[in-house]
C-alpha atoms as a PDB file:
ATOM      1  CA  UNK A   1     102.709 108.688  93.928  1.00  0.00           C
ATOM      2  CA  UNK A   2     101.011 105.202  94.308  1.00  0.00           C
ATOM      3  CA  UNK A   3      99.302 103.271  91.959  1.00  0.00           C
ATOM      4  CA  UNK A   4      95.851 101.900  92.763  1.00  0.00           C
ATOM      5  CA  UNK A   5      94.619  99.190  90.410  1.00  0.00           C
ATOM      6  CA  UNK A   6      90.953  98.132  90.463  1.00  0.00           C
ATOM      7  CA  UNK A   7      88.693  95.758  88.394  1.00  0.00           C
ATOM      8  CA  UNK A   8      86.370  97.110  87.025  1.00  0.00           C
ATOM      9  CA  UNK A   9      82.771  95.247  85.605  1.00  0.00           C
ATOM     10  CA  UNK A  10      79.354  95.922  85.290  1.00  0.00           C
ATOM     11  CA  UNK A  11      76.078  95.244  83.701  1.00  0.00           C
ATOM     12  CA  UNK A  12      76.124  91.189  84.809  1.00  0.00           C
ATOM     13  CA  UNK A  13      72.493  90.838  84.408  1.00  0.00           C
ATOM     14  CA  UNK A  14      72.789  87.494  86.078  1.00  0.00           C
ATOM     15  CA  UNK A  15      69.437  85.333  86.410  1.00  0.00           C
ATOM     16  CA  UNK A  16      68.353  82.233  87.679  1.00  0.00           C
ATOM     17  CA  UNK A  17      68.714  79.497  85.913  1.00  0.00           C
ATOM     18  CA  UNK A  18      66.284  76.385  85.049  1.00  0.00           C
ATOM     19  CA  UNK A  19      63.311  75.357  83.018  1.00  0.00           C
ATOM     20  CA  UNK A  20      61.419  77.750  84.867  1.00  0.00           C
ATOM     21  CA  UNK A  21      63.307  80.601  83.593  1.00  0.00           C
ATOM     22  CA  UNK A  22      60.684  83.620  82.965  1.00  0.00           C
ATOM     23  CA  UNK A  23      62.671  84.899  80.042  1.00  0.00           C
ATOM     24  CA  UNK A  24      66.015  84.676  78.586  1.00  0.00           C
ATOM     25  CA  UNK A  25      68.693  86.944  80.461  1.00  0.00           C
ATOM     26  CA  UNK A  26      71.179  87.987  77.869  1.00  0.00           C
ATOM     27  CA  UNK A  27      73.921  87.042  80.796  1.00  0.00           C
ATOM     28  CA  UNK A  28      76.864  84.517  79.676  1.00  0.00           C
ATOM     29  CA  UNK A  29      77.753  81.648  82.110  1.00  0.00           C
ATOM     30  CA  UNK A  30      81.074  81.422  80.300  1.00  0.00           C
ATOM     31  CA  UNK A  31      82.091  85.264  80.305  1.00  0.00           C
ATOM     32  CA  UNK A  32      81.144  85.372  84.051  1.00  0.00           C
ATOM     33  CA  UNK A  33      83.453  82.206  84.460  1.00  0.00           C
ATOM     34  CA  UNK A  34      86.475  83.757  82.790  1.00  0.00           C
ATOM     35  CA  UNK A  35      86.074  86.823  85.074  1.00  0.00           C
ATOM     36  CA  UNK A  36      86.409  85.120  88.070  1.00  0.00           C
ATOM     37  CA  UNK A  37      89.347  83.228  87.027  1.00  0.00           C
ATOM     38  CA  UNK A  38      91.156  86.496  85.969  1.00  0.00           C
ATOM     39  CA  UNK A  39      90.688  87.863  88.800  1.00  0.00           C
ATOM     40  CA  UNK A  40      91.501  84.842  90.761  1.00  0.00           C
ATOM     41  CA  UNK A  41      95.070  84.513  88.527  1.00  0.00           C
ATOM     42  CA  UNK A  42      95.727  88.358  88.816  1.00  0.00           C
ATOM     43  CA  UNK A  43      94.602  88.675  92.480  1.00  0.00           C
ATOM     44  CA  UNK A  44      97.898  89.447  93.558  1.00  0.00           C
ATOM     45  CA  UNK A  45      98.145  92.606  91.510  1.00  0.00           C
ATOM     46  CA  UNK A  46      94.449  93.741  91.930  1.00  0.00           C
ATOM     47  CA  UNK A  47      93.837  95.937  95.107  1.00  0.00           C
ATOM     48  CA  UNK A  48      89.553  96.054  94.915  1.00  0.00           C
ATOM     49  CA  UNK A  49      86.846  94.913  92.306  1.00  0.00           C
ATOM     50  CA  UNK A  50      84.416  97.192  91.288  1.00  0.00           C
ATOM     51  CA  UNK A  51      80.950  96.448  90.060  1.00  0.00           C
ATOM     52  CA  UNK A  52      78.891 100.013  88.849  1.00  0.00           C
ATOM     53  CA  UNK A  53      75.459  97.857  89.225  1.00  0.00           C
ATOM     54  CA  UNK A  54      73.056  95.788  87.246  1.00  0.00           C
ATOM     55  CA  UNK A  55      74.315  92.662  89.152  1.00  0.00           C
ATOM     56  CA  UNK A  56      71.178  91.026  88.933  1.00  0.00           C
ATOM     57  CA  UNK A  57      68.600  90.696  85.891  1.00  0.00           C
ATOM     58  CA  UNK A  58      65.510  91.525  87.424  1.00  0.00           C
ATOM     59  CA  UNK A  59      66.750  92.685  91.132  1.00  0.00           C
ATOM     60  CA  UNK A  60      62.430  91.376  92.290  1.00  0.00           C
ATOM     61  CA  UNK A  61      62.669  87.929  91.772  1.00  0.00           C
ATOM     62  CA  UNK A  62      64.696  86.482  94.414  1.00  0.00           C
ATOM     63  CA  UNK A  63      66.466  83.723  92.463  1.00  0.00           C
ATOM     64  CA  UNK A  64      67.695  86.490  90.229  1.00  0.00           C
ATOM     65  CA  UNK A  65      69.328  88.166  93.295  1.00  0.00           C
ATOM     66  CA  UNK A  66      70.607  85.245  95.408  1.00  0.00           C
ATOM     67  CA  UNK A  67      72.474  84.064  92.102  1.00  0.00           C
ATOM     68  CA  UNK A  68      73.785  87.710  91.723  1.00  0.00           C
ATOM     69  CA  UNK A  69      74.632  87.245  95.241  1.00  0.00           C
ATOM     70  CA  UNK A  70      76.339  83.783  95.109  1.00  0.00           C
ATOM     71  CA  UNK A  71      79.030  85.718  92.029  1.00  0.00           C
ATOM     72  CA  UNK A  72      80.366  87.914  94.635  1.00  0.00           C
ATOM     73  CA  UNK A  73      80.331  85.706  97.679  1.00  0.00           C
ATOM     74  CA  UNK A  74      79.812  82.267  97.497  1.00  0.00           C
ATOM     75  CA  UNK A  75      82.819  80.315  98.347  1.00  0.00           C
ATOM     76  CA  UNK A  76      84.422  77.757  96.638  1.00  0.00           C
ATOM     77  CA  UNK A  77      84.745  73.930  97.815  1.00  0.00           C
ATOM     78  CA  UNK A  78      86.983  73.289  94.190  1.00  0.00           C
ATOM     79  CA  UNK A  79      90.019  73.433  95.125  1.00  0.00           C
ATOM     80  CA  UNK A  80      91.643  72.308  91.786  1.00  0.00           C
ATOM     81  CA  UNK A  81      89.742  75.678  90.054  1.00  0.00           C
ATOM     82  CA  UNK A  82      89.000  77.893  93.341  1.00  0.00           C
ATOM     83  CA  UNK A  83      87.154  80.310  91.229  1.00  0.00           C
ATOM     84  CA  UNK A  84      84.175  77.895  90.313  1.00  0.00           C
ATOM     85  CA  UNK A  85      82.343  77.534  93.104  1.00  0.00           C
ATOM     86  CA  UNK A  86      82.383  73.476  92.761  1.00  0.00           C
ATOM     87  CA  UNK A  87      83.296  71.413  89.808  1.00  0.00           C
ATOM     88  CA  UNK A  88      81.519  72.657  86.957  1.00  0.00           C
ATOM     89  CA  UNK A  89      79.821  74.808  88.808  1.00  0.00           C
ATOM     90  CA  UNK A  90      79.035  78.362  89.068  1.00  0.00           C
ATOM     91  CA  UNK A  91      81.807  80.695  89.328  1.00  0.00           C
ATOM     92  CA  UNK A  92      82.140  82.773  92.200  1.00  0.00           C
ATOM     93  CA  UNK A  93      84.757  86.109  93.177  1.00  0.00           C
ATOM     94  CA  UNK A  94      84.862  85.233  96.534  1.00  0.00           C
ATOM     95  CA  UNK A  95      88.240  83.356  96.490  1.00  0.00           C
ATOM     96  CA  UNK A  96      90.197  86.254  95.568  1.00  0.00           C
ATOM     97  CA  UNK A  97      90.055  87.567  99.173  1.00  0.00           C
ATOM     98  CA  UNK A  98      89.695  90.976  97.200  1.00  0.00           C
ATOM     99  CA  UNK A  99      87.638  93.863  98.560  1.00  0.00           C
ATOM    100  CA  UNK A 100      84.395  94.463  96.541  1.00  0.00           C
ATOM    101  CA  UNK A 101      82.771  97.653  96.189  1.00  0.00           C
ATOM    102  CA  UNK A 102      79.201  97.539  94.627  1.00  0.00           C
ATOM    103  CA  UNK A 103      76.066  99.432  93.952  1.00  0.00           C
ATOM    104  CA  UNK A 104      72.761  98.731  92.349  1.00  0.00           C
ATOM    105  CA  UNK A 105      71.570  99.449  89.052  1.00  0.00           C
ATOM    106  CA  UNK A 106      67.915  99.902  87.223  1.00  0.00           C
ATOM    107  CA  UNK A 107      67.716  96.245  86.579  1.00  0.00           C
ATOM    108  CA  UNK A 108      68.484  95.495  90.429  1.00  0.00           C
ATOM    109  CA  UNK A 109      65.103  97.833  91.046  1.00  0.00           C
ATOM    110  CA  UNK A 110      62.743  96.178  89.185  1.00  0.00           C
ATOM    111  CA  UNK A 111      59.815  94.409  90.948  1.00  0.00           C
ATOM    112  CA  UNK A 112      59.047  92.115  88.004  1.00  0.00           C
ATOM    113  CA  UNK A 113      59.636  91.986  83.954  1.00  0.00           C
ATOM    114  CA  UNK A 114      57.273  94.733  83.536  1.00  0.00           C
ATOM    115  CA  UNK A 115      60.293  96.796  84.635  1.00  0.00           C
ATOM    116  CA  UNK A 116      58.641  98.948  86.882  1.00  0.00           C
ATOM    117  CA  UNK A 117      61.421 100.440  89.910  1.00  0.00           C
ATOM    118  CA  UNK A 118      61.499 100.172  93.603  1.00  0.00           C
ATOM    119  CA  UNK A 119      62.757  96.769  94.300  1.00  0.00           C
ATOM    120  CA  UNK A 120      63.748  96.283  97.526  1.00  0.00           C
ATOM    121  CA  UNK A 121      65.470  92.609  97.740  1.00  0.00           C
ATOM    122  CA  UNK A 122      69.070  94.019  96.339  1.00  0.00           C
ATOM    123  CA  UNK A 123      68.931  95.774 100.051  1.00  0.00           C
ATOM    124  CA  UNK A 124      67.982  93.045 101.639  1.00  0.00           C
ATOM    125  CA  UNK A 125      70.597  90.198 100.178  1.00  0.00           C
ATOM    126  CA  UNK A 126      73.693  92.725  99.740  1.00  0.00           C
ATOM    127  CA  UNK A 127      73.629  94.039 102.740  1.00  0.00           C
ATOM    128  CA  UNK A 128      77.358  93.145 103.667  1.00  0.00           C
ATOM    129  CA  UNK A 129      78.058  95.207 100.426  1.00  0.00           C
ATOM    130  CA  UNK A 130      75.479  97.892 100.479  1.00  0.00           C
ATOM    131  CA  UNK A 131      74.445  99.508 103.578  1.00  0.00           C
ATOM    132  CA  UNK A 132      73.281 102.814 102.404  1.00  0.00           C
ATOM    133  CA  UNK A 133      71.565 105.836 103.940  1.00  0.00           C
ATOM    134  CA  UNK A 134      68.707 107.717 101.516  1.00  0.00           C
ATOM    135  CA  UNK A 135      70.481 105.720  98.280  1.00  0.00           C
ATOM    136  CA  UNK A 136      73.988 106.492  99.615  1.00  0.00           C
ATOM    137  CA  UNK A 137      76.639 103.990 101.028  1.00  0.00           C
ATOM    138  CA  UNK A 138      80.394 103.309 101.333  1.00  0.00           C
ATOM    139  CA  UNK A 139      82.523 101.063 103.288  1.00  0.00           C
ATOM    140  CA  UNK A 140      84.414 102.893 105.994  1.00  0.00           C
ATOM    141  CA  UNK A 141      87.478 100.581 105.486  1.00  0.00           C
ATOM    142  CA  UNK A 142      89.774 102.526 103.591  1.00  0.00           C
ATOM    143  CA  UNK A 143      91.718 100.586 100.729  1.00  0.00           C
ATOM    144  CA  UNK A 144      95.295 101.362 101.927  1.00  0.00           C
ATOM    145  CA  UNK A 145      98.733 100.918  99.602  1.00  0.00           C
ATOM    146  CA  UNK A 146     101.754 102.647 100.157  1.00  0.00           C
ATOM    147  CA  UNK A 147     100.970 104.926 102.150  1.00  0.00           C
ATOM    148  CA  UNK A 148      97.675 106.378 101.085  1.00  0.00           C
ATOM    149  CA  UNK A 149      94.225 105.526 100.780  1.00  0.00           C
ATOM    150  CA  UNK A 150      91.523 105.824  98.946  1.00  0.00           C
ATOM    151  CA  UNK A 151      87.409 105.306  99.843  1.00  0.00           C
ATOM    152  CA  UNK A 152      84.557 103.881  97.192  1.00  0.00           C
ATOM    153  CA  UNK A 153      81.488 105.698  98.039  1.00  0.00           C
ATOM    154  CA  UNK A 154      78.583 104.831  95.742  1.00  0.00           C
ATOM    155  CA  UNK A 155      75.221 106.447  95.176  1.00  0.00           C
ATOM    156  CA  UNK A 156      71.764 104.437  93.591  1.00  0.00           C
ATOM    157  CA  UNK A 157      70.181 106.984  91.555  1.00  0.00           C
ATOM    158  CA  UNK A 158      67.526 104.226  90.080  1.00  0.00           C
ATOM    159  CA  UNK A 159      64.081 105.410  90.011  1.00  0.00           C
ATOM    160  CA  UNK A 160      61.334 105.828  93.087  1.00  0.00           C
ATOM    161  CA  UNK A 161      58.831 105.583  91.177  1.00  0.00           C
ATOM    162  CA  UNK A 162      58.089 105.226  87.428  1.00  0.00           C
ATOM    163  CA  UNK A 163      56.296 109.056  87.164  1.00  0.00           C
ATOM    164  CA  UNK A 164      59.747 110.227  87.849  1.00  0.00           C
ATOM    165  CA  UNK A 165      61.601 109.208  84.834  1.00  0.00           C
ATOM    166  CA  UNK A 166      59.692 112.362  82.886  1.00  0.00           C
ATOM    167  CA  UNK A 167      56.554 110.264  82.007  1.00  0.00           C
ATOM    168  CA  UNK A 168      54.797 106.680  82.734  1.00  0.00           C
ATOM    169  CA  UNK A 169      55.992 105.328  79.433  1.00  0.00           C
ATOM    170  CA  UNK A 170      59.415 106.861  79.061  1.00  0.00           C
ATOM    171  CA  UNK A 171      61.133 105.937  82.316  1.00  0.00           C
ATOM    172  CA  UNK A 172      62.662 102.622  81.048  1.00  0.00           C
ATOM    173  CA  UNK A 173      66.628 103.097  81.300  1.00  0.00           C
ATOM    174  CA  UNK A 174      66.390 106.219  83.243  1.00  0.00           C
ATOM    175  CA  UNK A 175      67.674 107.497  86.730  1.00  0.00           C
ATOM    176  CA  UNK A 176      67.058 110.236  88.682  1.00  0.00           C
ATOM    177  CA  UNK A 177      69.136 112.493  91.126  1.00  0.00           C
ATOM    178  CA  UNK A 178      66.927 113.563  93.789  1.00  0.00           C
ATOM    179  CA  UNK A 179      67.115 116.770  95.591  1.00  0.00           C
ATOM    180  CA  UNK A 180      67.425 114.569  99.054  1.00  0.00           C
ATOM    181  CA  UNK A 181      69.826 112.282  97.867  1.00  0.00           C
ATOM    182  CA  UNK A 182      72.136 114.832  96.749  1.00  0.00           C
ATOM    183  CA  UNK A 183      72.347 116.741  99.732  1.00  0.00           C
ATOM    184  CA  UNK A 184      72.545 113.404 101.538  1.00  0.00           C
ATOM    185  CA  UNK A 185      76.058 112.882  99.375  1.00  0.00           C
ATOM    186  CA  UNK A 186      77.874 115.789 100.034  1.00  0.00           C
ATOM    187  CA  UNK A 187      77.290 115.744 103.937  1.00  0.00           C
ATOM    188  CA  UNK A 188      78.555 111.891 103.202  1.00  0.00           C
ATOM    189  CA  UNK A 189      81.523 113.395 101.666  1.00  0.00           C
ATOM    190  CA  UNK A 190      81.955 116.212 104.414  1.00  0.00           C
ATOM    191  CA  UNK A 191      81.632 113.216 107.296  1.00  0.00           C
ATOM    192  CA  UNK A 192      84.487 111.109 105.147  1.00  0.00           C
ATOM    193  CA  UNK A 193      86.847 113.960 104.782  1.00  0.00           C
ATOM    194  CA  UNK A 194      86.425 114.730 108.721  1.00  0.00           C
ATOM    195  CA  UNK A 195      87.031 111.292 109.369  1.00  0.00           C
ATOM    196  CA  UNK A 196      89.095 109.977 106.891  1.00  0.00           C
ATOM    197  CA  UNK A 197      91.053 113.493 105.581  1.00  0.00           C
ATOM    198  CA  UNK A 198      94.132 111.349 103.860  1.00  0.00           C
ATOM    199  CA  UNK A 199      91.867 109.196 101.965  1.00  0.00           C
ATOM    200  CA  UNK A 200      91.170 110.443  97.934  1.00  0.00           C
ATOM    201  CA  UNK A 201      87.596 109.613  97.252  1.00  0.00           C
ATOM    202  CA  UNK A 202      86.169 107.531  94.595  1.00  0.00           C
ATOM    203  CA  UNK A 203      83.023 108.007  93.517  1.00  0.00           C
ATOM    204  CA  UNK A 204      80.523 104.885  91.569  1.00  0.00           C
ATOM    205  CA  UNK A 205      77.235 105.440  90.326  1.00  0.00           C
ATOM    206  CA  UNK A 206      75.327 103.325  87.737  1.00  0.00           C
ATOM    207  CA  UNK A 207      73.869 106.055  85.473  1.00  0.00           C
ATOM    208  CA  UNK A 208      76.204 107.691  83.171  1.00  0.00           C
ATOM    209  CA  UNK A 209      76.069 111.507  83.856  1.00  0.00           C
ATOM    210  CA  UNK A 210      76.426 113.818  80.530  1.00  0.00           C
ATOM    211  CA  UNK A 211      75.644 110.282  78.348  1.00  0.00           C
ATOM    212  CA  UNK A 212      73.180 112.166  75.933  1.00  0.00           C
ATOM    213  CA  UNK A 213      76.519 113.682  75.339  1.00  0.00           C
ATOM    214  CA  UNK A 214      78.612 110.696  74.113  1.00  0.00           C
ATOM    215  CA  UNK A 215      75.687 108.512  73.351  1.00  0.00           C
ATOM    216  CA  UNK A 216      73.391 108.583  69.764  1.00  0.00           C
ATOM    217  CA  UNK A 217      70.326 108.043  68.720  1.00  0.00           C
ATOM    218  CA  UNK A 218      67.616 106.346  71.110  1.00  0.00           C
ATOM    219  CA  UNK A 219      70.401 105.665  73.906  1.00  0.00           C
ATOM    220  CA  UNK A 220      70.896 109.504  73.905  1.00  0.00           C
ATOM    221  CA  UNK A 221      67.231 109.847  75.200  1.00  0.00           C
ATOM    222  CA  UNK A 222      66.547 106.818  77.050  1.00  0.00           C
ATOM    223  CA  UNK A 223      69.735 106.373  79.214  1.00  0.00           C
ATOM    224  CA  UNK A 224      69.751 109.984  80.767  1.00  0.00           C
ATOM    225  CA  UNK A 225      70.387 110.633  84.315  1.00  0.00           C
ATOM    226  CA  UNK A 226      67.847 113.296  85.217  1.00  0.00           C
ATOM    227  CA  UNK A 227      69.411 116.196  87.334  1.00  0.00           C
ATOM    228  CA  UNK A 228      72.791 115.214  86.384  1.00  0.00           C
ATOM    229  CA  UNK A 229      73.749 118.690  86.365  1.00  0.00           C
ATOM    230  CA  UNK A 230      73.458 118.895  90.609  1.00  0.00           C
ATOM    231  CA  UNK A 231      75.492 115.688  90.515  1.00  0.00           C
ATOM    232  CA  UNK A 232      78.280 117.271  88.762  1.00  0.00           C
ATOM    233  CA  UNK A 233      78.187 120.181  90.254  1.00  0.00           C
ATOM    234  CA  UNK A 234      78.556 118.716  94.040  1.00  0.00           C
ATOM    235  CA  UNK A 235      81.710 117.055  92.179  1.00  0.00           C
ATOM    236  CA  UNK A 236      83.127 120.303  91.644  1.00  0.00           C
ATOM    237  CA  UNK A 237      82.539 121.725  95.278  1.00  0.00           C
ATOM    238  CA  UNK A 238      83.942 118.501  96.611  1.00  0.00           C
ATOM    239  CA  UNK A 239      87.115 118.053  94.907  1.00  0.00           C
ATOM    240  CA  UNK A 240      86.312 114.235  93.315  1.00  0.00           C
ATOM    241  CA  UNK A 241      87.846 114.058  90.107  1.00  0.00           C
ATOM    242  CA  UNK A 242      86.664 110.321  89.352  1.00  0.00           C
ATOM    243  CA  UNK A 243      83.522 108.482  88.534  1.00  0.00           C
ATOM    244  CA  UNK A 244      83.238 104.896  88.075  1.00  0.00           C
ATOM    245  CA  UNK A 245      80.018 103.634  86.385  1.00  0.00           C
ATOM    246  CA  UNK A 246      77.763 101.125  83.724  1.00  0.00           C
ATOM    247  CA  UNK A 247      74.213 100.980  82.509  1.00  0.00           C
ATOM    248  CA  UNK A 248      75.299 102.185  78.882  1.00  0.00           C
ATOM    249  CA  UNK A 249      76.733  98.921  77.588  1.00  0.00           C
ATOM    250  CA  UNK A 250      79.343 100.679  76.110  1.00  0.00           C
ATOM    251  CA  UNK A 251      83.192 101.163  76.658  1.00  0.00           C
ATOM    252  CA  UNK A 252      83.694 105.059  76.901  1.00  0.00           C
ATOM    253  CA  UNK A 253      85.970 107.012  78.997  1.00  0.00           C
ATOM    254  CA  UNK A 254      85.590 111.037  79.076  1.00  0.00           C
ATOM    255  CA  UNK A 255      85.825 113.910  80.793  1.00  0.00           C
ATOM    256  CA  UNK A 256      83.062 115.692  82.066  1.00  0.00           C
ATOM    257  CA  UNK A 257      81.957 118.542  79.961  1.00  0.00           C
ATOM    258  CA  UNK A 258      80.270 120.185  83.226  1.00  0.00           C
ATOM    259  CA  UNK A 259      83.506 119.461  85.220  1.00  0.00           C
ATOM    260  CA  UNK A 260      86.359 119.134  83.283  1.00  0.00           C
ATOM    261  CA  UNK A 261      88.171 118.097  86.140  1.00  0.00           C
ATOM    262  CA  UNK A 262      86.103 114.820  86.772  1.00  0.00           C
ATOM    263  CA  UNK A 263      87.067 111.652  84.618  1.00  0.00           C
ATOM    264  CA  UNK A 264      83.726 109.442  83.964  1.00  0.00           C
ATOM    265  CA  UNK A 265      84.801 105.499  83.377  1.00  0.00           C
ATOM    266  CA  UNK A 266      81.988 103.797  81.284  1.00  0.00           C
ATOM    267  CA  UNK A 267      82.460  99.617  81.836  1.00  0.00           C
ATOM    268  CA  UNK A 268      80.406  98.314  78.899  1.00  0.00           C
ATOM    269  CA  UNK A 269      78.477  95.088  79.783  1.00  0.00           C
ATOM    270  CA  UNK A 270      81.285  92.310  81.409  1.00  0.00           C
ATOM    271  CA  UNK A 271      78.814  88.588  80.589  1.00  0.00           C
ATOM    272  CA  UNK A 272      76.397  89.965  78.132  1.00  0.00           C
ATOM    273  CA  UNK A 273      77.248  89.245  74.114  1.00  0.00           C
ATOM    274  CA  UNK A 274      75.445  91.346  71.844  1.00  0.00           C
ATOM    275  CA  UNK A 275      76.938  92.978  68.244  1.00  0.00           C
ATOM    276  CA  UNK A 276      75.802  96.434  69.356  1.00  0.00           C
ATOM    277  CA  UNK A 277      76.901  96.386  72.983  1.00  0.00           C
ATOM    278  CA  UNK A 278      80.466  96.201  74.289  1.00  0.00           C
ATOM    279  CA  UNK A 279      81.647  93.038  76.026  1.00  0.00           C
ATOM    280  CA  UNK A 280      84.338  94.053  77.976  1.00  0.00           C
ATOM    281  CA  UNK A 281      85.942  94.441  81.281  1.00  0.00           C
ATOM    282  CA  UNK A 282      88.673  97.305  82.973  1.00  0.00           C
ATOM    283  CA  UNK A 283      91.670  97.464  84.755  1.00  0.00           C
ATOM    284  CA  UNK A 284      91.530 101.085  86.217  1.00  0.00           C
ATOM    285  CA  UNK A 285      94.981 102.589  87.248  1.00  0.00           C
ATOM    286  CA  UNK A 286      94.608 105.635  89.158  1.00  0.00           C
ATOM    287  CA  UNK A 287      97.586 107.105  90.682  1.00  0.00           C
ATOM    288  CA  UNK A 288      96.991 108.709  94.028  1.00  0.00           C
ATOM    289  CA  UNK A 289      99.310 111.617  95.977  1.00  0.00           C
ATOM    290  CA  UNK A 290      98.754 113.623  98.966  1.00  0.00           C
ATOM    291  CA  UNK A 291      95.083 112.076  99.273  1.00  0.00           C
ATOM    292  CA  UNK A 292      93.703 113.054  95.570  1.00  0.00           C
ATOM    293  CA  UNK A 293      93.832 111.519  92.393  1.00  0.00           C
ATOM    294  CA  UNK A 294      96.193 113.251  89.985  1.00  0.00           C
ATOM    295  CA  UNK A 295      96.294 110.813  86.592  1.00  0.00           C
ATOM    296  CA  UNK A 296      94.246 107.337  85.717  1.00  0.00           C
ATOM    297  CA  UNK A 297      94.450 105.084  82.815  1.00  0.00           C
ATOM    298  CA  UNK A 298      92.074 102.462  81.749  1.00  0.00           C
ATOM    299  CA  UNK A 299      93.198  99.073  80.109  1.00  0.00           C
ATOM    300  CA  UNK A 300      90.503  97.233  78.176  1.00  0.00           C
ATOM    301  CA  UNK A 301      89.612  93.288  77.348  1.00  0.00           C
ATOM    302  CA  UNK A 302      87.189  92.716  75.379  1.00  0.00           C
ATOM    303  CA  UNK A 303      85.331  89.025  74.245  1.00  0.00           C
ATOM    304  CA  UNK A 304      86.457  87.377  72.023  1.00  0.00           C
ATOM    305  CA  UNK A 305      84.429  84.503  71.027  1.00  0.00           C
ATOM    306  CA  UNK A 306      87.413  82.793  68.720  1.00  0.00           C
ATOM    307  CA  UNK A 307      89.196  82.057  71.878  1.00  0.00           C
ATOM    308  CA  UNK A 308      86.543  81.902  74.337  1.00  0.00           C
ATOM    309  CA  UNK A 309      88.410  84.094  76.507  1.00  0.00           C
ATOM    310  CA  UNK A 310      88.830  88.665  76.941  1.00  0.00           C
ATOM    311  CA  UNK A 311      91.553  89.768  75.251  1.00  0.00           C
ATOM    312  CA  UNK A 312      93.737  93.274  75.874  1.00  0.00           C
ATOM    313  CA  UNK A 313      92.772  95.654  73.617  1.00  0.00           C
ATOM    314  CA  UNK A 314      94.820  98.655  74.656  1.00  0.00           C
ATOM    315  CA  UNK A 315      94.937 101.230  77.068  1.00  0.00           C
ATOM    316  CA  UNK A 316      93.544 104.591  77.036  1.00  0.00           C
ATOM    317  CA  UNK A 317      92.842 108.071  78.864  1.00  0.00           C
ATOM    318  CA  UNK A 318      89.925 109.983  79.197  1.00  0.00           C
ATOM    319  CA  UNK A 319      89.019 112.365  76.565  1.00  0.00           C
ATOM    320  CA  UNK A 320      86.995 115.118  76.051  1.00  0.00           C
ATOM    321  CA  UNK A 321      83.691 115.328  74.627  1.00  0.00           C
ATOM    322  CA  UNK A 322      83.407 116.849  71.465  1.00  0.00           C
END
């Protein structure tokens, strides 16, 4: 058995910055700092970051995107504190020499602040990290330890069009599994085990299936993934038994009522502060043998705006939904 630990954020919502600003992103320069020098500190011990989407605030304006962009990849010219990308500068994940495995989110397919989906730009600046086929995309380099391996593959699920989200007012927050897409996925998943048969397969989307489920209120209604059902159902047939995503803002970790066999890791938002969202980031253990993922645990830090830094708050498993 070998233990594959992964970093886990989400929900950045990073924006461009200056005078110009169209509106104030709820993103934190400071949370997004103290990220990147955790995971620069911990590197050693970290085998892949993970970001389930949302990278950028409005994924249409290009300054939004390129500074989503410059997080994961810019490199550093401090060499006193690698992780800022100069003195005082913006921080950046690219010193780590980590892999990172990332997928868009709602917010990184708007066209403007009217919301409305179908951005393009995410595709066209993440390109080294998202290189997808019908809204599906992994990295063929297998993260190896010990012995075995495991692949990220990640599916967008964000909205074509705003008719699609059940009616042209109430598509804000939701996402969509098409028909296409889904049968696009599991012949993904049929080329990888072909290809790649000792790798266990990890699978990241942004939109929380079953979240009506373990969400309340207006949450429950306007962060559903439509057709989730298909979704969890090609989960079954395929033997995954893990799902890494965001878009909720809130810390939960449960099994899938549909599939009890399939694990679902909500991040919560990682750099926005908010009293009803959850600040946090994960380490994700899973524990891999003979190709599959047999057990996980998830240890949380959470802001903590006495000491300016996350703090551990525990580790947990998934549970069930009630």
């Amino acid at each position: 058995m070998v233990l594959f630990r992964l970093l886990h954020i989400s929900d950045l919502h990073i924006a461009e910055s200056g005078p110009k600003r169209y509106r104030q992103s709820k993103c934190e320069l400071p949370l997004l700092k103290e990220i990147a020098r955790y995971a620069y500190k911990y590197r050693d011990n970290i085998d892949c970051i993970l970001i389930s989407g949302d990278l950028a605030d409005i994924g249409g304006y290009d300054g939004d995107t390129r500074a989503a962009l410059s997080f994961v990849s810019s490199p550093s010219t401090h060499n006193d504190v690698p992780w800022l990308i100069h003195k005082q500068g913006a921080p950046t994940l690219a010193t780590n020499d980590l892999p990172v495995r990332l997928l868009p989110g709602n917010h990184d397919r708007y066209k403007s602040s009217k919301r409305f989906p179908g951005s393009k730009l995410f595709d066209k600046h993440f390109g080294k990290y998202w290189n997808d086929t019908n809204g599906i995309s992994y990295n063929q380099e297998t993260i190896k330890k010990g012995g075995e391996s495991i692949i990220v593959l990640c599916a967008d699920f964000s909205l074509r069009s705003e008719w699609d989200g059940g009616s042209p007012i109430g598509f804000f927050g939701k996402g969509r599994v098409y028909n296409d897409q889904l049968e696009t996925l599991k012949e993904t998943v049929n080329n990888i085990k072909k290809d790649a048969p000792s790798s266990a397969i990890l699978l990241g989307v942004h939109f929380a299936p079953e979240s009506d489920k373990v969400l309340s209120g207006i949450n429950q209604r306007n962060l559903k993934l439509i057709n989730d059902s298909g979704l969890l159902t090609a989960t079954v047939q395929h033997g995954i038994n893990f799902l890494f995503c965001g878009h909720t803002h809130k810390s939960i970790f449960y099994k899938s009522k549909h599939n009890p066999c399939l694990e679902i890791h909500c991040c919560g938002t990682s750099s926005c502060l908010s009293k009803k969202e959850d600040t946090t980031f994960h380490l994700l253990d899973l524990y891999v043998e003979n190709s599959k993922i047999i057990d996980s645990e998830s240890h949380g830090y959470r802001w903590d705006d006495k000491v300016m830094s996350f703090v551990f708050t525990g580790k947990k498993e998934a549970s069930a939904i009630a």
